[in-house]
PDB file of N, CA and C in Angstrom:
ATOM      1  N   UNK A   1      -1.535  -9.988 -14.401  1.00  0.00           N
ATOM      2  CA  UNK A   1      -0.311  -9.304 -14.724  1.00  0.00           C
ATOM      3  C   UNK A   1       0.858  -9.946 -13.983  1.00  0.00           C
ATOM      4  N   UNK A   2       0.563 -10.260 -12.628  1.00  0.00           N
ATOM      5  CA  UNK A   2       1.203 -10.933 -11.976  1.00  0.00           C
ATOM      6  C   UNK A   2       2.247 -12.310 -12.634  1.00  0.00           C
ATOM      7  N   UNK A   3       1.289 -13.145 -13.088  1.00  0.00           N
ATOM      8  CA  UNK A   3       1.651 -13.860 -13.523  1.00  0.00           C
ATOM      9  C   UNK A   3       2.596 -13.931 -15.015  1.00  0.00           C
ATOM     10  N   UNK A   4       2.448 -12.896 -15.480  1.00  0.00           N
ATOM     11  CA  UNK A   4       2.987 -12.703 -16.364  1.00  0.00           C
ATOM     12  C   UNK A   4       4.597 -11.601 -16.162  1.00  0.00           C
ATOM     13  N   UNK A   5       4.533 -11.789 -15.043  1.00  0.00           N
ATOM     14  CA  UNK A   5       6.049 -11.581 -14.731  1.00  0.00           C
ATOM     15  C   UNK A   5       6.282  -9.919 -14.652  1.00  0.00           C
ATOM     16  N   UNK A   6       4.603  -8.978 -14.384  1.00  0.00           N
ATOM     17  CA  UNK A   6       4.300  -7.884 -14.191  1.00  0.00           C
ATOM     18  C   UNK A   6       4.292  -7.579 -12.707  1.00  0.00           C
ATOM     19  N   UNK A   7       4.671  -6.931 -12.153  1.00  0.00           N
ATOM     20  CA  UNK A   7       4.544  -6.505 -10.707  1.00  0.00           C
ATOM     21  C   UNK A   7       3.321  -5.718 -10.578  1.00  0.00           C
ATOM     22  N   UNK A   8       2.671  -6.077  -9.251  1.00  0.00           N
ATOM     23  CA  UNK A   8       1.696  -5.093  -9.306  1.00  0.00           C
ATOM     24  C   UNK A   8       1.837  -4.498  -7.510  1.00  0.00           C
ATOM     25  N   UNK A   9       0.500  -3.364  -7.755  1.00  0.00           N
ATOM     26  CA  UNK A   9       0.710  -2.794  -5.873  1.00  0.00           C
ATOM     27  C   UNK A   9      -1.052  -2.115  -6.515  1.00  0.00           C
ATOM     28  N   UNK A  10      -1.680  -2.649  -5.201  1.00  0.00           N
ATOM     29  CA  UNK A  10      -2.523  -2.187  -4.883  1.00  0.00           C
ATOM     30  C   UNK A  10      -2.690  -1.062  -3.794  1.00  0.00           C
ATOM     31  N   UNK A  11      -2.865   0.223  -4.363  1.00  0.00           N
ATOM     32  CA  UNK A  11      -3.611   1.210  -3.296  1.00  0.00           C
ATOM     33  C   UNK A  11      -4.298   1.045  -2.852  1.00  0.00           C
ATOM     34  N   UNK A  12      -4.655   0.860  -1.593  1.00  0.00           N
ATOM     35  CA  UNK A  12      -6.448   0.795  -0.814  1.00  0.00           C
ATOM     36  C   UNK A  12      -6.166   0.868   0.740  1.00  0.00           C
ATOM     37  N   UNK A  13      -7.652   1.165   1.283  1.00  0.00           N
ATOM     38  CA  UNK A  13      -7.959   2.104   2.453  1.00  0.00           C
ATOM     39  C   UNK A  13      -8.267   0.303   3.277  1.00  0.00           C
ATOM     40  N   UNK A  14      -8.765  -0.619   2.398  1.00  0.00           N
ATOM     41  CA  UNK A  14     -10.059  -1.702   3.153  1.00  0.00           C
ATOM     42  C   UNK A  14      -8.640  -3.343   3.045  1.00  0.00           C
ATOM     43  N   UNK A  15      -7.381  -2.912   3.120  1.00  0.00           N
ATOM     44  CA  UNK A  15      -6.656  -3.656   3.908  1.00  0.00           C
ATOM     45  C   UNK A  15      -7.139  -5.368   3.550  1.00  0.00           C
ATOM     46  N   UNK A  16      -7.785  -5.491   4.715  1.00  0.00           N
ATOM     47  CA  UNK A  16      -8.405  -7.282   5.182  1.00  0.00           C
ATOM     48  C   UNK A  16      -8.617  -7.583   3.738  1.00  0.00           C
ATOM     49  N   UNK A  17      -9.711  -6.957   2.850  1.00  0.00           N
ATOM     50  CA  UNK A  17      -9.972  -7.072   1.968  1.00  0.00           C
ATOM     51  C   UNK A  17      -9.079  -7.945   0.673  1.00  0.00           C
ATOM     52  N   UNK A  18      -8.281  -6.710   0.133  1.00  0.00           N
ATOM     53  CA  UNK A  18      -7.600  -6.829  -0.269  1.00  0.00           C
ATOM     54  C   UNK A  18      -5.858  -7.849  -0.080  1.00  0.00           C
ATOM     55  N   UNK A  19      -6.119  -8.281   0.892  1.00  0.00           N
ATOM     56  CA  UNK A  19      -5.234  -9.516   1.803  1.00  0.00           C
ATOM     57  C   UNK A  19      -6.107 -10.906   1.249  1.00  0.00           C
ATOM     58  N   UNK A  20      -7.308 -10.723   1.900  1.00  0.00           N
ATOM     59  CA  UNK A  20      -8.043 -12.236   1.104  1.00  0.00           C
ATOM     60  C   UNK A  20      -8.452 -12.252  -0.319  1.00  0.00           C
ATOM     61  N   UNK A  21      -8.486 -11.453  -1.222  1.00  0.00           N
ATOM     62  CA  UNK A  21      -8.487 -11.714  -2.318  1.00  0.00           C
ATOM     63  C   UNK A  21      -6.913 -12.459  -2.798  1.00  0.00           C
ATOM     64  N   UNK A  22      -5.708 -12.097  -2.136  1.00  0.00           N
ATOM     65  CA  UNK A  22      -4.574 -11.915  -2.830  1.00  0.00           C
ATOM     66  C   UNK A  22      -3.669 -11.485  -3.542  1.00  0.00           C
ATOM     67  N   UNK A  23      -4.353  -9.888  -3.296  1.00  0.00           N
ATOM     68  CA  UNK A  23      -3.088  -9.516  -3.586  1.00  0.00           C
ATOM     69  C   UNK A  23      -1.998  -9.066  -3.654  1.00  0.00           C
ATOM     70  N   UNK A  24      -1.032  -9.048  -4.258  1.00  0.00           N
ATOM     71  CA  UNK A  24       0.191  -9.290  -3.648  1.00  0.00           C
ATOM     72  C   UNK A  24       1.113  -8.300  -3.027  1.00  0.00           C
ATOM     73  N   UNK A  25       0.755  -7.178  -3.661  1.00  0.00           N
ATOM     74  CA  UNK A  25       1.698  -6.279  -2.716  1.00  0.00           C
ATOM     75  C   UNK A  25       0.266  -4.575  -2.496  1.00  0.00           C
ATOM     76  N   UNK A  26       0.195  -4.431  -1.226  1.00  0.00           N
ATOM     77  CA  UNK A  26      -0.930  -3.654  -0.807  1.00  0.00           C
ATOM     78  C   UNK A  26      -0.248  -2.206  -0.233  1.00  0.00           C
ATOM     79  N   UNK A  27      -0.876  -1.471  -0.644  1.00  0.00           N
ATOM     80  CA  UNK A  27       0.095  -0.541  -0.004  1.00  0.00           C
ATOM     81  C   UNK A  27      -1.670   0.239   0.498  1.00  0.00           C
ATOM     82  N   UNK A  28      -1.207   0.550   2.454  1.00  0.00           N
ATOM     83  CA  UNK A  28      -2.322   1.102   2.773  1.00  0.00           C
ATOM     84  C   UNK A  28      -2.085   2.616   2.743  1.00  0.00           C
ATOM     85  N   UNK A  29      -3.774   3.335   2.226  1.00  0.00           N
ATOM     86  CA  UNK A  29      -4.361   4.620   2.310  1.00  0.00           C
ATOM     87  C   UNK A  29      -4.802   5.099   3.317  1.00  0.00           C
ATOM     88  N   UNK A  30      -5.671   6.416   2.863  1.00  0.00           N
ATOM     89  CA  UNK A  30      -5.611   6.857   4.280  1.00  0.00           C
ATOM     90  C   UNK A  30      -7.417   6.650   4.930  1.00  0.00           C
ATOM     91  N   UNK A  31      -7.800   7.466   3.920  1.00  0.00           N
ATOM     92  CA  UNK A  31      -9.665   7.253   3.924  1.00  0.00           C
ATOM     93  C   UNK A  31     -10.697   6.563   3.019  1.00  0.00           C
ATOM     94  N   UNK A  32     -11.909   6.490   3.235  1.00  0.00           N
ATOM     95  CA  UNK A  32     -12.619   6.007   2.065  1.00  0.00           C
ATOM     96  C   UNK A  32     -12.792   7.136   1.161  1.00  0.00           C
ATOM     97  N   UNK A  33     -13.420   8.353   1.836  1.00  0.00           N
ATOM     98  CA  UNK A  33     -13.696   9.485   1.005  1.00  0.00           C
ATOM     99  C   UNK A  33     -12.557   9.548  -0.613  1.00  0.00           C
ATOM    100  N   UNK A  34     -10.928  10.129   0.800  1.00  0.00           N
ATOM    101  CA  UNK A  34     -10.228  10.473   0.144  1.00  0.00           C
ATOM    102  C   UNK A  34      -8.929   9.433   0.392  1.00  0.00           C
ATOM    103  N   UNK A  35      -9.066   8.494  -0.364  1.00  0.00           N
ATOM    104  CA  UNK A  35      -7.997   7.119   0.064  1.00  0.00           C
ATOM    105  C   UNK A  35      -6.137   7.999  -0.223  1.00  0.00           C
ATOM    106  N   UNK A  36      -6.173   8.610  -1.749  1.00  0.00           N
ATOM    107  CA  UNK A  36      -4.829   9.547  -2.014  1.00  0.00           C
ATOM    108  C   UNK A  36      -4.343  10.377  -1.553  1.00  0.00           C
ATOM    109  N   UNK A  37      -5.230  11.213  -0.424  1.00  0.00           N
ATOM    110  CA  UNK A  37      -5.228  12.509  -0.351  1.00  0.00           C
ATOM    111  C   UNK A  37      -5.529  13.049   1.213  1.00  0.00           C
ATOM    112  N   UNK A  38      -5.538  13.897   1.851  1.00  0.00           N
ATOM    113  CA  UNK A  38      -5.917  13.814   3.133  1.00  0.00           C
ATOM    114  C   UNK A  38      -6.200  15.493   3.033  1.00  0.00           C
ATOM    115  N   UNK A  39      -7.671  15.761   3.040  1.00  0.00           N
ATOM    116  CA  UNK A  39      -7.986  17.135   3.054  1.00  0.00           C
ATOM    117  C   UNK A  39      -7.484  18.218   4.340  1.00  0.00           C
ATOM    118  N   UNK A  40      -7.347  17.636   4.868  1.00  0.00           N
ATOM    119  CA  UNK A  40      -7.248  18.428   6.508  1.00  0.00           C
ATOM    120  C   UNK A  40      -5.799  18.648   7.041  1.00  0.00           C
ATOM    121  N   UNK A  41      -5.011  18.115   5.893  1.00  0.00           N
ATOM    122  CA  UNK A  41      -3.436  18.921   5.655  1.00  0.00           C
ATOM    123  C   UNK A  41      -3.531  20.406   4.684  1.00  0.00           C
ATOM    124  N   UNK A  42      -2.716  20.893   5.249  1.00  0.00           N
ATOM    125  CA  UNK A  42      -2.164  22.179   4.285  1.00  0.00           C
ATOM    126  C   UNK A  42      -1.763  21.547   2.793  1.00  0.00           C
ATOM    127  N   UNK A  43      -1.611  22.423   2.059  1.00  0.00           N
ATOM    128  CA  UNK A  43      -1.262  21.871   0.722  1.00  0.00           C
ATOM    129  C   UNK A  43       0.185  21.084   0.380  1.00  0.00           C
ATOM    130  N   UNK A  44       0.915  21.718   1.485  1.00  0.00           N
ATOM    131  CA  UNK A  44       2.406  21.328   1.313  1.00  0.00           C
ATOM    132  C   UNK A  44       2.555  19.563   1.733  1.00  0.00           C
ATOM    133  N   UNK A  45       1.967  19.669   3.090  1.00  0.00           N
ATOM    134  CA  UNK A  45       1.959  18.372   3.811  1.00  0.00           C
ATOM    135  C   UNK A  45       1.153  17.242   2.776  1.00  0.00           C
ATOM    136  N   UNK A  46       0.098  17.765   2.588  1.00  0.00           N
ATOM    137  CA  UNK A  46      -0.809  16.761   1.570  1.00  0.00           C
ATOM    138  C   UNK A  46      -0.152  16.218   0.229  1.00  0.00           C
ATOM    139  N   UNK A  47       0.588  17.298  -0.347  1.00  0.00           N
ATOM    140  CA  UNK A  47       1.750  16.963  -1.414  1.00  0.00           C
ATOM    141  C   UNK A  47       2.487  15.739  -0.768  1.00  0.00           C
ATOM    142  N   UNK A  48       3.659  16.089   0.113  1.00  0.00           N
ATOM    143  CA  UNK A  48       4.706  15.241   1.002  1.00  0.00           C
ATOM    144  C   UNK A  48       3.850  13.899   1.117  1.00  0.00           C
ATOM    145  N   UNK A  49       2.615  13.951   1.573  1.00  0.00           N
ATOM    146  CA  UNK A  49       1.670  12.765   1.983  1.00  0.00           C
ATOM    147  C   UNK A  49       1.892  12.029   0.796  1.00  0.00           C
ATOM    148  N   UNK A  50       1.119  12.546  -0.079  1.00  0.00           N
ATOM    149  CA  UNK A  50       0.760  11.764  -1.793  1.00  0.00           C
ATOM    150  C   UNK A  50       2.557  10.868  -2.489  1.00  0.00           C
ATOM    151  N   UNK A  51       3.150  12.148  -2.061  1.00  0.00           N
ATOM    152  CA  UNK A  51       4.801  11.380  -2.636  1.00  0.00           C
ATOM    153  C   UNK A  51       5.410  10.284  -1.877  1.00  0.00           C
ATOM    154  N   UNK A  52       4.969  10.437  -0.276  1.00  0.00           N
ATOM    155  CA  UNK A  52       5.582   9.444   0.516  1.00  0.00           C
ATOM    156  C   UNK A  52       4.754   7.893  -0.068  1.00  0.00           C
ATOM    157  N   UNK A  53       3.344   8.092  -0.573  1.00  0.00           N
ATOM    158  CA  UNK A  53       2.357   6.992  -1.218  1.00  0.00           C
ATOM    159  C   UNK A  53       3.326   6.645  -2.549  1.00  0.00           C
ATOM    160  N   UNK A  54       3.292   7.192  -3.135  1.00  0.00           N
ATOM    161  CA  UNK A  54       3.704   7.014  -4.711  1.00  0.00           C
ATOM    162  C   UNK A  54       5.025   6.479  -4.058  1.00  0.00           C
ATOM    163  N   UNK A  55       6.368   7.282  -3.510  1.00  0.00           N
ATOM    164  CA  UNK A  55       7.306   6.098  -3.501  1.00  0.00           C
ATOM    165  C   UNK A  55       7.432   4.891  -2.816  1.00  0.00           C
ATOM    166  N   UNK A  56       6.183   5.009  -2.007  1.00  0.00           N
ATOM    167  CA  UNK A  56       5.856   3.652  -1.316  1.00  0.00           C
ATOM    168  C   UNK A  56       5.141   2.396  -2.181  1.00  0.00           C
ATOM    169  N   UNK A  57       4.553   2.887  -3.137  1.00  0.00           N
ATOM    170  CA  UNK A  57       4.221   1.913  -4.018  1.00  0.00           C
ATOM    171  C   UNK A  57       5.440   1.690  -4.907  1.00  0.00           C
ATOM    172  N   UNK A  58       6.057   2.872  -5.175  1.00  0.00           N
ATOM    173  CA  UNK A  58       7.375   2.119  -5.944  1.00  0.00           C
ATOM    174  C   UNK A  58       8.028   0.821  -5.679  1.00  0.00           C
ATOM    175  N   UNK A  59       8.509   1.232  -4.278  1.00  0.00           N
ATOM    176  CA  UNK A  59       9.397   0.703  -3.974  1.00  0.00           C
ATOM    177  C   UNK A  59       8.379  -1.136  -3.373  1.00  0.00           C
ATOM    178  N   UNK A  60       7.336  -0.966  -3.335  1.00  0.00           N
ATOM    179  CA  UNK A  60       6.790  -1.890  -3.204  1.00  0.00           C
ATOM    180  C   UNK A  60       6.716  -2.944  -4.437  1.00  0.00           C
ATOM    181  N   UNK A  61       6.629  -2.347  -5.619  1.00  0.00           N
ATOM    182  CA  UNK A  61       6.459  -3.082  -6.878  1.00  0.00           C
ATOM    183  C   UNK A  61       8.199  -3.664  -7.055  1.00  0.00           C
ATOM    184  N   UNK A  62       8.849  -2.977  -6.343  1.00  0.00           N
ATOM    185  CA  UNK A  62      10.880  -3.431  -6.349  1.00  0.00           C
ATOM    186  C   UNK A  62      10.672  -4.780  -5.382  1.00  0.00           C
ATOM    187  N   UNK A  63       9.761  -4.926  -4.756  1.00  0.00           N
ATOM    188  CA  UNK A  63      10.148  -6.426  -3.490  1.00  0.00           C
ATOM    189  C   UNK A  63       9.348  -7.346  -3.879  1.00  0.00           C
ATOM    190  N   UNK A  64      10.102  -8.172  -3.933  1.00  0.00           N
ATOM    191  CA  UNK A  64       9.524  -9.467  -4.516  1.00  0.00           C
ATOM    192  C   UNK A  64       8.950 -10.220  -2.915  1.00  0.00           C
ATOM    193  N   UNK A  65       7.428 -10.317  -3.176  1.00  0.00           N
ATOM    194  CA  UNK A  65       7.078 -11.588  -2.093  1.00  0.00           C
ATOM    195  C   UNK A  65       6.394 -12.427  -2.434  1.00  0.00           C
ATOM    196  N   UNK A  66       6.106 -13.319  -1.665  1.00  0.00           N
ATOM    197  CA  UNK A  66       5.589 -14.304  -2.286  1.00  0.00           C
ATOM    198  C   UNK A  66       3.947 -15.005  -1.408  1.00  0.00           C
ATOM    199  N   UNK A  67       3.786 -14.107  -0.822  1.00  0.00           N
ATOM    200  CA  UNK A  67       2.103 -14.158  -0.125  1.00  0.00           C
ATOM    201  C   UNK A  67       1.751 -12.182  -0.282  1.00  0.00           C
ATOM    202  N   UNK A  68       0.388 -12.348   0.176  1.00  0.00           N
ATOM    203  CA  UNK A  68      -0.025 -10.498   0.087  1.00  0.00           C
ATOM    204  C   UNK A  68       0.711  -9.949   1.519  1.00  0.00           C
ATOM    205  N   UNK A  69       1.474  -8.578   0.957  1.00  0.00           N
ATOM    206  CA  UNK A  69       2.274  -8.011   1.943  1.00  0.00           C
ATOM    207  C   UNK A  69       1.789  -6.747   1.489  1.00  0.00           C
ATOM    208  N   UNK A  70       1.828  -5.867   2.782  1.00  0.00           N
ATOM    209  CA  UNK A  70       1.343  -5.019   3.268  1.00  0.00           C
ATOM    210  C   UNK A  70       2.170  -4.003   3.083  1.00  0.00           C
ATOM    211  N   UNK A  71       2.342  -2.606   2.995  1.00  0.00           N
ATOM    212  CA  UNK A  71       3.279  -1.644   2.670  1.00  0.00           C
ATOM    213  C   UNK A  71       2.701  -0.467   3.317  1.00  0.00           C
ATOM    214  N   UNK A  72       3.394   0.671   3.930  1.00  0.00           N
ATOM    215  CA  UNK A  72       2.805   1.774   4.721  1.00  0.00           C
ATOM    216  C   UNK A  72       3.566   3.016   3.884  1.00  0.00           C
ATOM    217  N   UNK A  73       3.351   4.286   3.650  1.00  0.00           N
ATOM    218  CA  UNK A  73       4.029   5.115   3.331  1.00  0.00           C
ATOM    219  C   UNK A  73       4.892   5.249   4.126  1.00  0.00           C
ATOM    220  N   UNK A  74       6.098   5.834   4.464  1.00  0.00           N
ATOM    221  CA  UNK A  74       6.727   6.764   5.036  1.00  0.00           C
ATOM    222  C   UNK A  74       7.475   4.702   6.249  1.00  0.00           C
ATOM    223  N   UNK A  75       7.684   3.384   6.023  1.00  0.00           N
ATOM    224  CA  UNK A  75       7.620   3.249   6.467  1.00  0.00           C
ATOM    225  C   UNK A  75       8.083   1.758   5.769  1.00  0.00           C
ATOM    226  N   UNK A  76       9.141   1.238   6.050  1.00  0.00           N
ATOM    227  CA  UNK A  76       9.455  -0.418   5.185  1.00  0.00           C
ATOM    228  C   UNK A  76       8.170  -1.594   5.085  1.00  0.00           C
ATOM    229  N   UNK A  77       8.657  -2.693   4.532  1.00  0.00           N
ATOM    230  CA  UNK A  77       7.209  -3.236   4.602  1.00  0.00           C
ATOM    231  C   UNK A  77       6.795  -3.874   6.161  1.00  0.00           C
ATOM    232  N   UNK A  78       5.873  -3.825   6.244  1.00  0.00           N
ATOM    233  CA  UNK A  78       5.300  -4.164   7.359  1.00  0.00           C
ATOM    234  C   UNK A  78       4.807  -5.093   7.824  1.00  0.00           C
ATOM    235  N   UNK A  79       4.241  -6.039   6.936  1.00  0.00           N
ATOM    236  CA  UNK A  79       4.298  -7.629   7.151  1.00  0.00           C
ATOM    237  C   UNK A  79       3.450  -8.783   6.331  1.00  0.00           C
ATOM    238  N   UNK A  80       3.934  -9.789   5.978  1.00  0.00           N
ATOM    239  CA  UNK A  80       3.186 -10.807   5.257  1.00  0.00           C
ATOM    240  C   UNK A  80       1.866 -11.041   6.005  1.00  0.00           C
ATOM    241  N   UNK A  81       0.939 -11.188   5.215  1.00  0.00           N
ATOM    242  CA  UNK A  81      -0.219 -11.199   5.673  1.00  0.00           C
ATOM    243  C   UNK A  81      -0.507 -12.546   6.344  1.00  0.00           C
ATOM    244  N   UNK A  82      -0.085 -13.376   5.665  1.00  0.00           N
ATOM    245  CA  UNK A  82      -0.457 -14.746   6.643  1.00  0.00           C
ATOM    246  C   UNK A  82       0.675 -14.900   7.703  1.00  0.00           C
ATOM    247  N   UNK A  83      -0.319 -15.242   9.165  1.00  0.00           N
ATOM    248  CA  UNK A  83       0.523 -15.098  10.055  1.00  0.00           C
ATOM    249  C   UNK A  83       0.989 -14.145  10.996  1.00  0.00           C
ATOM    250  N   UNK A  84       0.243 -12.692  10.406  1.00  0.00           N
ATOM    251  CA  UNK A  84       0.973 -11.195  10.650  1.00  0.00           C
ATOM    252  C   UNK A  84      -0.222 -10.762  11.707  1.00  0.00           C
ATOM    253  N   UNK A  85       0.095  -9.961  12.625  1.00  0.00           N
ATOM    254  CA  UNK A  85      -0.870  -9.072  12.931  1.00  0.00           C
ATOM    255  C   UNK A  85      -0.917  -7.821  12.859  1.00  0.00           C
ATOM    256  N   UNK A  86      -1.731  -7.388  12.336  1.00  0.00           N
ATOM    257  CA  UNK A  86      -2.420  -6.229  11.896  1.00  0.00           C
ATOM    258  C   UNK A  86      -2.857  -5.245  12.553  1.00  0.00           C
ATOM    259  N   UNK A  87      -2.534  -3.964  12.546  1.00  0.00           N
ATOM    260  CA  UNK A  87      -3.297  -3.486  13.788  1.00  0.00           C
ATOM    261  C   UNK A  87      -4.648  -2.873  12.795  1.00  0.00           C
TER     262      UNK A  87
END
């Protein structure tokens, strides 16, 4: 899709992973269980959680980069993967 001048954003919990495959814009989750969702919030917070994700992938599919970059909810991007450290 990429290549075809489609933006993409990957959701996922497994990070490294998804860095050495390539791709290009990653936006990290929270668990394996529940990567969208975080049971052990109240309903309100868990909402706020899920929206701070969703406009974090938005706004991730808006930035153009050009190696796999990393994206956090609630939080600008955080860093090109090659070169970057990770916590």
């Amino acid at each position: 899709m990429e290549r075809a001048g489609i933006p993409t954003a990957l959701l996922c919990n497994l990070v490294s992973i998804a860095e050495r495959v390539g791709a290009p814009r990653i936006v990290r989750t929270r668990g394996i269980p529940y990567p969208t969702g975080d049971p052990s919030l109240d309903v309100d917070a868990e909402k706020r959680w899920r929206r701070e994700l969703v406009d974090c992938a938005l706004e991730a599919l808006q930035t153009e980069v050009q190696e796999p970059t990393v994206f956090e909810a609630g939080q600008a991007r955080v860093a090109a993967a090659a070169g970057a450290d990770h916590a």
